[in-house]
C-alpha atoms as a PDB file:
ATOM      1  CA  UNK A   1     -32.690 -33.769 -61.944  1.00  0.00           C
ATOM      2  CA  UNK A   2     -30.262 -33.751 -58.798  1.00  0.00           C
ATOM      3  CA  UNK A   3     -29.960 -30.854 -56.784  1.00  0.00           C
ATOM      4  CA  UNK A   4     -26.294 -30.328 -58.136  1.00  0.00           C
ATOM      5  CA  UNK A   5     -27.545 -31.671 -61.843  1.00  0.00           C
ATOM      6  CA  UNK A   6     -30.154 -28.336 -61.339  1.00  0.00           C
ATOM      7  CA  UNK A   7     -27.313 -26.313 -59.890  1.00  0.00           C
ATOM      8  CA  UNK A   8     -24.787 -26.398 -62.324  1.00  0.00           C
ATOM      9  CA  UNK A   9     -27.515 -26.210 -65.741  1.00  0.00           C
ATOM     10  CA  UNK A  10     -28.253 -22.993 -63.831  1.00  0.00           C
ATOM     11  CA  UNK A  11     -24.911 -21.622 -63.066  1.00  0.00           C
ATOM     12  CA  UNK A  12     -24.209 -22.520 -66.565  1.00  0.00           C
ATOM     13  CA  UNK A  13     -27.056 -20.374 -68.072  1.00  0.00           C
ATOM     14  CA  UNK A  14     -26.338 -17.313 -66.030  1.00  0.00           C
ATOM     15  CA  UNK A  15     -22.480 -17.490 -67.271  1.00  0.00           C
ATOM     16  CA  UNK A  16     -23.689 -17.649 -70.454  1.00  0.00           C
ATOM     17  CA  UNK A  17     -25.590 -14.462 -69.882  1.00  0.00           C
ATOM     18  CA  UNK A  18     -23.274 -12.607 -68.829  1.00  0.00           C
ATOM     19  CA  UNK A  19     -20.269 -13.766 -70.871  1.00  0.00           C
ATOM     20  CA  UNK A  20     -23.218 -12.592 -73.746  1.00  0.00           C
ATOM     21  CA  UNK A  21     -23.616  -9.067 -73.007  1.00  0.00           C
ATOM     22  CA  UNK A  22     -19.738  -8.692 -72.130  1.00  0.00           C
ATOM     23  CA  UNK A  23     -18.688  -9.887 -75.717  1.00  0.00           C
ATOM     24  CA  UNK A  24     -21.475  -8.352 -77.211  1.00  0.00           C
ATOM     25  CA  UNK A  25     -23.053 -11.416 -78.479  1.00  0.00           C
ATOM     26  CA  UNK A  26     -26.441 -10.095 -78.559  1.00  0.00           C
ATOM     27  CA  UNK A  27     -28.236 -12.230 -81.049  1.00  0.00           C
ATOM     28  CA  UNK A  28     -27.223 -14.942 -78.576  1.00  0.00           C
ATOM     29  CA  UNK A  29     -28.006 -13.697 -75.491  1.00  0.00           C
ATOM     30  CA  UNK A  30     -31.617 -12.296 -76.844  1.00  0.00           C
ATOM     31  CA  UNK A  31     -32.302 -16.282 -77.476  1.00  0.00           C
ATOM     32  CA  UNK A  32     -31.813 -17.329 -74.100  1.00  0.00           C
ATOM     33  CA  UNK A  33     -35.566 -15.239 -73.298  1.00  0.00           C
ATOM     34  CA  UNK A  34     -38.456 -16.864 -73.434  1.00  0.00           C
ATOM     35  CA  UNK A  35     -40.518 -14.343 -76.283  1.00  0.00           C
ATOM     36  CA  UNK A  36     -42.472 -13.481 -73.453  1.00  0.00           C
ATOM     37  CA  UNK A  37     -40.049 -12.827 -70.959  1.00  0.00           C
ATOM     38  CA  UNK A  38     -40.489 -10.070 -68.690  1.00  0.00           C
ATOM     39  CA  UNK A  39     -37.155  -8.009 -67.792  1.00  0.00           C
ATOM     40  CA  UNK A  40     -37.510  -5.581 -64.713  1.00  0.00           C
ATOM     41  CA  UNK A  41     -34.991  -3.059 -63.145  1.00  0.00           C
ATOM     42  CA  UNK A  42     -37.212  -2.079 -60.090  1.00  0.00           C
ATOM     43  CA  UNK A  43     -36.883   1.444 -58.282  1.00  0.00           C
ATOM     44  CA  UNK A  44     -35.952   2.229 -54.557  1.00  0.00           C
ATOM     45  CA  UNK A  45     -39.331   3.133 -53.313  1.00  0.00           C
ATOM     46  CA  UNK A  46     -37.682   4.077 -49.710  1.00  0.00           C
ATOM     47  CA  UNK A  47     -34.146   3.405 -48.176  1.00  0.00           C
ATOM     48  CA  UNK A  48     -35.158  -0.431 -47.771  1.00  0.00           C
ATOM     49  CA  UNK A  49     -38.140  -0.944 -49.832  1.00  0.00           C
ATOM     50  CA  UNK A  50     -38.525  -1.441 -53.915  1.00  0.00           C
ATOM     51  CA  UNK A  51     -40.959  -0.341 -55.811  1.00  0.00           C
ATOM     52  CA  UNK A  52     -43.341  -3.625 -56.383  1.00  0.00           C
ATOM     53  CA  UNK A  53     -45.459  -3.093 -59.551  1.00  0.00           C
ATOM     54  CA  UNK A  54     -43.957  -2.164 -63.164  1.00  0.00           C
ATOM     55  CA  UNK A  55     -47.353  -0.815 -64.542  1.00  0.00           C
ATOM     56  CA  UNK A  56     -48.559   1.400 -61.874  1.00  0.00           C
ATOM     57  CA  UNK A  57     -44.782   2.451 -60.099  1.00  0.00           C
ATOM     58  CA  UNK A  58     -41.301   3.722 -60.985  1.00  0.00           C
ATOM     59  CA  UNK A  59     -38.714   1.391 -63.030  1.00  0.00           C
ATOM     60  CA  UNK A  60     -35.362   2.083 -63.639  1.00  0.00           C
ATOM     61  CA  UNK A  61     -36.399  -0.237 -66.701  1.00  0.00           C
ATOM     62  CA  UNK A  62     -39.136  -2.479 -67.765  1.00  0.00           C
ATOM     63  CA  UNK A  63     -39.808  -4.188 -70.755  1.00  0.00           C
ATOM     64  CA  UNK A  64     -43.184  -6.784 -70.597  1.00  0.00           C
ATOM     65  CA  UNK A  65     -41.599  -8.903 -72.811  1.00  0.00           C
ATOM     66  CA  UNK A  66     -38.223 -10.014 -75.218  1.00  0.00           C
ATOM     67  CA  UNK A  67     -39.494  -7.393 -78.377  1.00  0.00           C
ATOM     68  CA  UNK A  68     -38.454  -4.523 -75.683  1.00  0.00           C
ATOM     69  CA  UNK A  69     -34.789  -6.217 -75.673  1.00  0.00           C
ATOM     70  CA  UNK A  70     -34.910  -6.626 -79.237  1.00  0.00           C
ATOM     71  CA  UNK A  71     -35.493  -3.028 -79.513  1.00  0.00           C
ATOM     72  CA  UNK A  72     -32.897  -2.029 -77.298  1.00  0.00           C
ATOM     73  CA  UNK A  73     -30.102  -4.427 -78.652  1.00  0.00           C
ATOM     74  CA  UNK A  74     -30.905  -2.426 -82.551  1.00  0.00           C
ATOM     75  CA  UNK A  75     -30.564   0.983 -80.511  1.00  0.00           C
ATOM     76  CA  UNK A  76     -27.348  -0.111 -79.135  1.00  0.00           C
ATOM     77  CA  UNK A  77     -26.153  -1.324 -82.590  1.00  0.00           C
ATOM     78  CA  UNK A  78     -27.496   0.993 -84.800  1.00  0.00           C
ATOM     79  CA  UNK A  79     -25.506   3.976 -82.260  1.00  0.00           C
ATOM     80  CA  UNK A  80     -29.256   4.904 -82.095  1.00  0.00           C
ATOM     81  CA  UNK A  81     -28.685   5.211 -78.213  1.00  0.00           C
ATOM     82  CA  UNK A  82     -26.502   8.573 -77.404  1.00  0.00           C
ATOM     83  CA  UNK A  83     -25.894   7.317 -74.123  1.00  0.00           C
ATOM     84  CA  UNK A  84     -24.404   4.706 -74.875  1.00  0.00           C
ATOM     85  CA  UNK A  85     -22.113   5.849 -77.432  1.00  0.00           C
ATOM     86  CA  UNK A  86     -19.487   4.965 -77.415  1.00  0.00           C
ATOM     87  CA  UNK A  87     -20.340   1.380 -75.830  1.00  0.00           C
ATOM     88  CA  UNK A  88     -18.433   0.811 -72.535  1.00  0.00           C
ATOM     89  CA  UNK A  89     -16.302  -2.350 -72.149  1.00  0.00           C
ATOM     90  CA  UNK A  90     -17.591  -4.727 -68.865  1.00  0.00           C
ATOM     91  CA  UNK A  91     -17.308  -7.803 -67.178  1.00  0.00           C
ATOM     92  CA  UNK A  92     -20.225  -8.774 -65.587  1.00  0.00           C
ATOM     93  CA  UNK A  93     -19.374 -11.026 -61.866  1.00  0.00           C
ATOM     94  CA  UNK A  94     -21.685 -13.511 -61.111  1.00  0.00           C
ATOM     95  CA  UNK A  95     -21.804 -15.183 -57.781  1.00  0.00           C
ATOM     96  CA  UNK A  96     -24.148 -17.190 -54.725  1.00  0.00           C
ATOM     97  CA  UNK A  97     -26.291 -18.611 -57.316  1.00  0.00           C
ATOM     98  CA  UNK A  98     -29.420 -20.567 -55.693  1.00  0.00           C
ATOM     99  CA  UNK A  99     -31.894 -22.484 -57.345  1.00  0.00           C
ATOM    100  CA  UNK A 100     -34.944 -24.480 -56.417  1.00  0.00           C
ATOM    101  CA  UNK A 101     -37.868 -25.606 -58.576  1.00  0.00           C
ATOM    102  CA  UNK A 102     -40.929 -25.108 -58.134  1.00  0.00           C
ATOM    103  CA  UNK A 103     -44.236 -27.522 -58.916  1.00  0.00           C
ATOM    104  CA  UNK A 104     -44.793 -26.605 -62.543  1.00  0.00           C
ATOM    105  CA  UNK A 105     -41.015 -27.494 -63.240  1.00  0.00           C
ATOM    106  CA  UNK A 106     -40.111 -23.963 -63.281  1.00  0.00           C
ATOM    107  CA  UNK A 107     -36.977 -22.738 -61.706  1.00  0.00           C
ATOM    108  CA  UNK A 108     -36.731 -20.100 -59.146  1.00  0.00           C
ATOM    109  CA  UNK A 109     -32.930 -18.569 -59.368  1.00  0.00           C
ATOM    110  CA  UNK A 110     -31.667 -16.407 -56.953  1.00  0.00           C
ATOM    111  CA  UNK A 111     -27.909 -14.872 -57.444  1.00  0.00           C
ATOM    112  CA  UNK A 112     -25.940 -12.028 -56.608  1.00  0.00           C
ATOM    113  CA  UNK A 113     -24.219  -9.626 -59.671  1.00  0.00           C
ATOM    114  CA  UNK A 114     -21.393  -7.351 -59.677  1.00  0.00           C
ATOM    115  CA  UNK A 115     -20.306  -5.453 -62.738  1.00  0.00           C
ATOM    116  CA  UNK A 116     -17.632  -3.113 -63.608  1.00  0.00           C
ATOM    117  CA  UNK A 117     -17.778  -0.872 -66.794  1.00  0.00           C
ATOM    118  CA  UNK A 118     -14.963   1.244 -68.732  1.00  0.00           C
ATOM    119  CA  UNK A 119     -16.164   4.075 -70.971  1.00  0.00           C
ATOM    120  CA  UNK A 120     -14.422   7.889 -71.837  1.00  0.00           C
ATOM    121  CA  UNK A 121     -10.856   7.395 -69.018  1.00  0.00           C
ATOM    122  CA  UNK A 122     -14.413   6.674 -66.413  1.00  0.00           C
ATOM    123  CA  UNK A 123     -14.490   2.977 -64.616  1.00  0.00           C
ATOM    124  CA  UNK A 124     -17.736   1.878 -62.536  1.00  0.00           C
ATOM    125  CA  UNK A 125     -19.291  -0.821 -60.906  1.00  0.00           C
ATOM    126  CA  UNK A 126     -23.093  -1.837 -59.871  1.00  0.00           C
ATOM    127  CA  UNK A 127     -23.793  -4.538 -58.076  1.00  0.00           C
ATOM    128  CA  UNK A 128     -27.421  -6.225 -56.293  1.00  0.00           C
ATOM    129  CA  UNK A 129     -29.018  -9.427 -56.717  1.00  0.00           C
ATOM    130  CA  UNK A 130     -30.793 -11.189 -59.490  1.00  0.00           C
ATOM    131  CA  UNK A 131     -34.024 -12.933 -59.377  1.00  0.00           C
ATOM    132  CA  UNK A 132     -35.106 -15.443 -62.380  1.00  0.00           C
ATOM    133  CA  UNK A 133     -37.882 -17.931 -63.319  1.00  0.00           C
ATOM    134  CA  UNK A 134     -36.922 -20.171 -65.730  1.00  0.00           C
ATOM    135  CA  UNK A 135     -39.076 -21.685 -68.014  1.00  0.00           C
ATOM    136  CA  UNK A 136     -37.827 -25.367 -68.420  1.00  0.00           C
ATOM    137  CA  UNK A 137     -36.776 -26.648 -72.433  1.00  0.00           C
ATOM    138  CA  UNK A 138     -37.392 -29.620 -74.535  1.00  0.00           C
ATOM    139  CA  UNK A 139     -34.484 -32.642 -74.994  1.00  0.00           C
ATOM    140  CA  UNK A 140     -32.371 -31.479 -77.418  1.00  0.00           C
ATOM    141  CA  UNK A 141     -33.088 -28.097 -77.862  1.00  0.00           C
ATOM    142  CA  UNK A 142     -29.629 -26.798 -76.866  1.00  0.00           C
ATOM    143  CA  UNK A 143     -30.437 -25.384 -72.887  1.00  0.00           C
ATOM    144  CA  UNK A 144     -32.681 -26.691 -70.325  1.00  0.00           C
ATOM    145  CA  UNK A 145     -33.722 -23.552 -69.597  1.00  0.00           C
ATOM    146  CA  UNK A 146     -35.881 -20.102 -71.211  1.00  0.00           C
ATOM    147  CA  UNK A 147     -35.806 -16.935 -69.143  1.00  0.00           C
ATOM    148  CA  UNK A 148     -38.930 -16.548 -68.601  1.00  0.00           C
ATOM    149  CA  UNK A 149     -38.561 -13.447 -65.912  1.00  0.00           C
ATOM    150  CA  UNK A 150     -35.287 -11.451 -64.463  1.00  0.00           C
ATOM    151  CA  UNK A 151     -35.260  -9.202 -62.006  1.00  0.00           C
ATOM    152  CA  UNK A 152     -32.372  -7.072 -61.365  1.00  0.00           C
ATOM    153  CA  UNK A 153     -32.554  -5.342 -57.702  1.00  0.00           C
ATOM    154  CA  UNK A 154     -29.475  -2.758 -57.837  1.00  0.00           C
ATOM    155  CA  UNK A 155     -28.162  -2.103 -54.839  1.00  0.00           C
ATOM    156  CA  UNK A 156     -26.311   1.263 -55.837  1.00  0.00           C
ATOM    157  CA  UNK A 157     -27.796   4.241 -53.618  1.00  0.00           C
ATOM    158  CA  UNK A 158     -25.921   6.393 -56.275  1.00  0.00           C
ATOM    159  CA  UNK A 159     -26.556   5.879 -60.198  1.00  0.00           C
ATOM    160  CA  UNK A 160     -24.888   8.587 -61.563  1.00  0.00           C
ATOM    161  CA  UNK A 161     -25.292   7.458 -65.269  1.00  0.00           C
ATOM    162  CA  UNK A 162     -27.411   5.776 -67.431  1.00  0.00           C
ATOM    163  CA  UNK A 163     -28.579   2.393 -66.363  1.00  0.00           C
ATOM    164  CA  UNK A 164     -28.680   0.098 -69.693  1.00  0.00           C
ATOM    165  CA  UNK A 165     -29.213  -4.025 -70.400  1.00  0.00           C
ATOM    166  CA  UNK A 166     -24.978  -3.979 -70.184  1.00  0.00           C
ATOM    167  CA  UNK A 167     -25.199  -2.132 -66.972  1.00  0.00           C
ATOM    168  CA  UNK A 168     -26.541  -5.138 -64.769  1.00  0.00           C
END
């Protein structure tokens, strides 16, 4: 695959994603995760340092793989989740995306994130950088690409609400 080939089946996935959680499309965006795929909101650790290890540090959110998305996405439908009653509207920005593979055939994604959220006469934005391996797919089976791990570094000194999968 060309470097642009690689570049735009990226770019493509990640618009996806977010275009996903913006319209709700949940069922949709839970299939783009590898079942094993790890999703990690890390903490700040210090004013310029994250914290660096889910199981033994501070998350704003971890799940160690897709059945702790599932579970959230029934929450969130269900209105099982108070906070996030009712659900806000967003539009998730999604910008500088990089992407280089590495030698399994795995892609390495780097991109930056902005989104802005409307809920109760209240508008916000967060905004950071992603970080994704993707786990490459078979011919014809509708994406060239899994999620195998995202990373979501918010950048937001100030979270003065509840961080959810919508949020970033």
């Amino acid at each position: 695959m060309s470097d642009s080939a690689l570049l735009n089946s990226v770019t493509a996935l990640l618009y996806r994603e977010a275009e996903y959680v913006d319209e709700r499309r949940w069922d949709e965006w839970l299939a783009l995760f590898d079942p094993q795929a790890e999703y990690w909101i890390p903490s700040w650790d210090s004013e310029d340092e994250y914290t660096r290890d889910p199981q033994t540090e501070i998350s704003l959110m971890y799940y160690g793989d897709r059945t702790g998305l599932e579970d959230r996405v029934f929450r969130l439908r269900t209105g099982r989740s108070a906070a996030s009653t009712p659900m806000p509207r967003t539009c998730h920005m999604v910008s500088n995306v990089r992407a280089t593979l590495d030698a399994e055939g795995r892609c390495i994604v780097k991109a930056n994130w902005v989104t802005h959220l409307f809920r109760n006469s209240v508008s916000q934005s967060f905004y950071g950088h992603y970080e994704y391996l993707l786990l490459p797919q078979a011919k014809g089976s509708g994406s060239d690409w899994l999620i195998g791990k995202k990373k979501i570094l918010v950048l937001n000194d100030l979270i003065d609400t509840v961080l959810d999968i919508y949020s970033v």
